[in-house]
Protein backbone atom coordinates (compact mmCIF):
# COMPACT_ATOMS: atom_id res chain seq x y z
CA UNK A 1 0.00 0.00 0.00
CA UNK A 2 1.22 3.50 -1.33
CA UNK A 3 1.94 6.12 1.88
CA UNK A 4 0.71 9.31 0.25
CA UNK A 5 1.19 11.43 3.16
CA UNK A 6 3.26 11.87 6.65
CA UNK A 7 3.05 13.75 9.53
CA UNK A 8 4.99 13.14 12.49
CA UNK A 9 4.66 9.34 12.91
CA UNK A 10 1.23 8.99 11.33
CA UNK A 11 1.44 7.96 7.78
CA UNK A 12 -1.46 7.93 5.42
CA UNK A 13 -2.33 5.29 2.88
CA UNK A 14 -4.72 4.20 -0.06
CA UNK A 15 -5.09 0.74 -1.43
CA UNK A 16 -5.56 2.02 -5.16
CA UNK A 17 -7.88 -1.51 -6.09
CA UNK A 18 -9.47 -1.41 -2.68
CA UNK A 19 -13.24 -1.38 -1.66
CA UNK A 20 -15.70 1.05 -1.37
CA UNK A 21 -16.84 3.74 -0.01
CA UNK A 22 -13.84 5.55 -0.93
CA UNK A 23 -10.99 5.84 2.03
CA UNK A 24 -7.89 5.65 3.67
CA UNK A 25 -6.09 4.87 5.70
CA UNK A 26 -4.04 5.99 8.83
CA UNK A 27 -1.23 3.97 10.72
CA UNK A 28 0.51 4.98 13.75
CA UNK A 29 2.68 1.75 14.47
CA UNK A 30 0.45 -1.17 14.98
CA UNK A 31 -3.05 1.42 15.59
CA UNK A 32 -4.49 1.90 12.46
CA UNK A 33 -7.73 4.22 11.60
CA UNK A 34 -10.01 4.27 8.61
CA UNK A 35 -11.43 7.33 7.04
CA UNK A 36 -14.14 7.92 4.36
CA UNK A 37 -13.66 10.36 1.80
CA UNK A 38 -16.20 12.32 -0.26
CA UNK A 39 -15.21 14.40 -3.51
CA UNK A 40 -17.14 16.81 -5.01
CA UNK A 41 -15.66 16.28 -8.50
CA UNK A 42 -15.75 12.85 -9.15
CA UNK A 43 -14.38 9.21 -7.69
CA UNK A 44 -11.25 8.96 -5.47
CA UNK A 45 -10.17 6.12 -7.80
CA UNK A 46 -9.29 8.89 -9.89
CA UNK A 47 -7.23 10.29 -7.51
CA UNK A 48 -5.36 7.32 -6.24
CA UNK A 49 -4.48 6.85 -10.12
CA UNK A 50 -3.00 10.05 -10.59
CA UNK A 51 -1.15 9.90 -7.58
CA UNK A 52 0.45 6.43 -8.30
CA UNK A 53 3.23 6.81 -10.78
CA UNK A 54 4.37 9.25 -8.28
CA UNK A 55 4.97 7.22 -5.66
CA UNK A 56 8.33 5.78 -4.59
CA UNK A 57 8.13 2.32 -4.35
């Protein structure tokens, strides 16, 4: 799973084939939290495609 974002020790995820609703997810070393997203313009999967070829792997 892709981190798209950090903060601190927090780092935030998306699984770009994953279920819906749309979500990701946030891991703090074994905690882990789950949030739904809702975009105005259109699906996340949209998002989480753009976003992957930029993604160190």
């Amino acid at each position: 799973m892709p981190t798209v974002l950090r903060f601190g020790r927090v780092r935030v995820m998306i699984y770009t084939n994953d279920h819906r609703p749309a979500h990701v997810h946030a891991w703090e070393g074994r905690k882990q939290a789950v949030f739904n997203l809702k975009c105005q313009g259109g699906p996340v999967n949209r998002l989480a495609q753009s976003l992957e070829p930029h993604i160190a792997s």
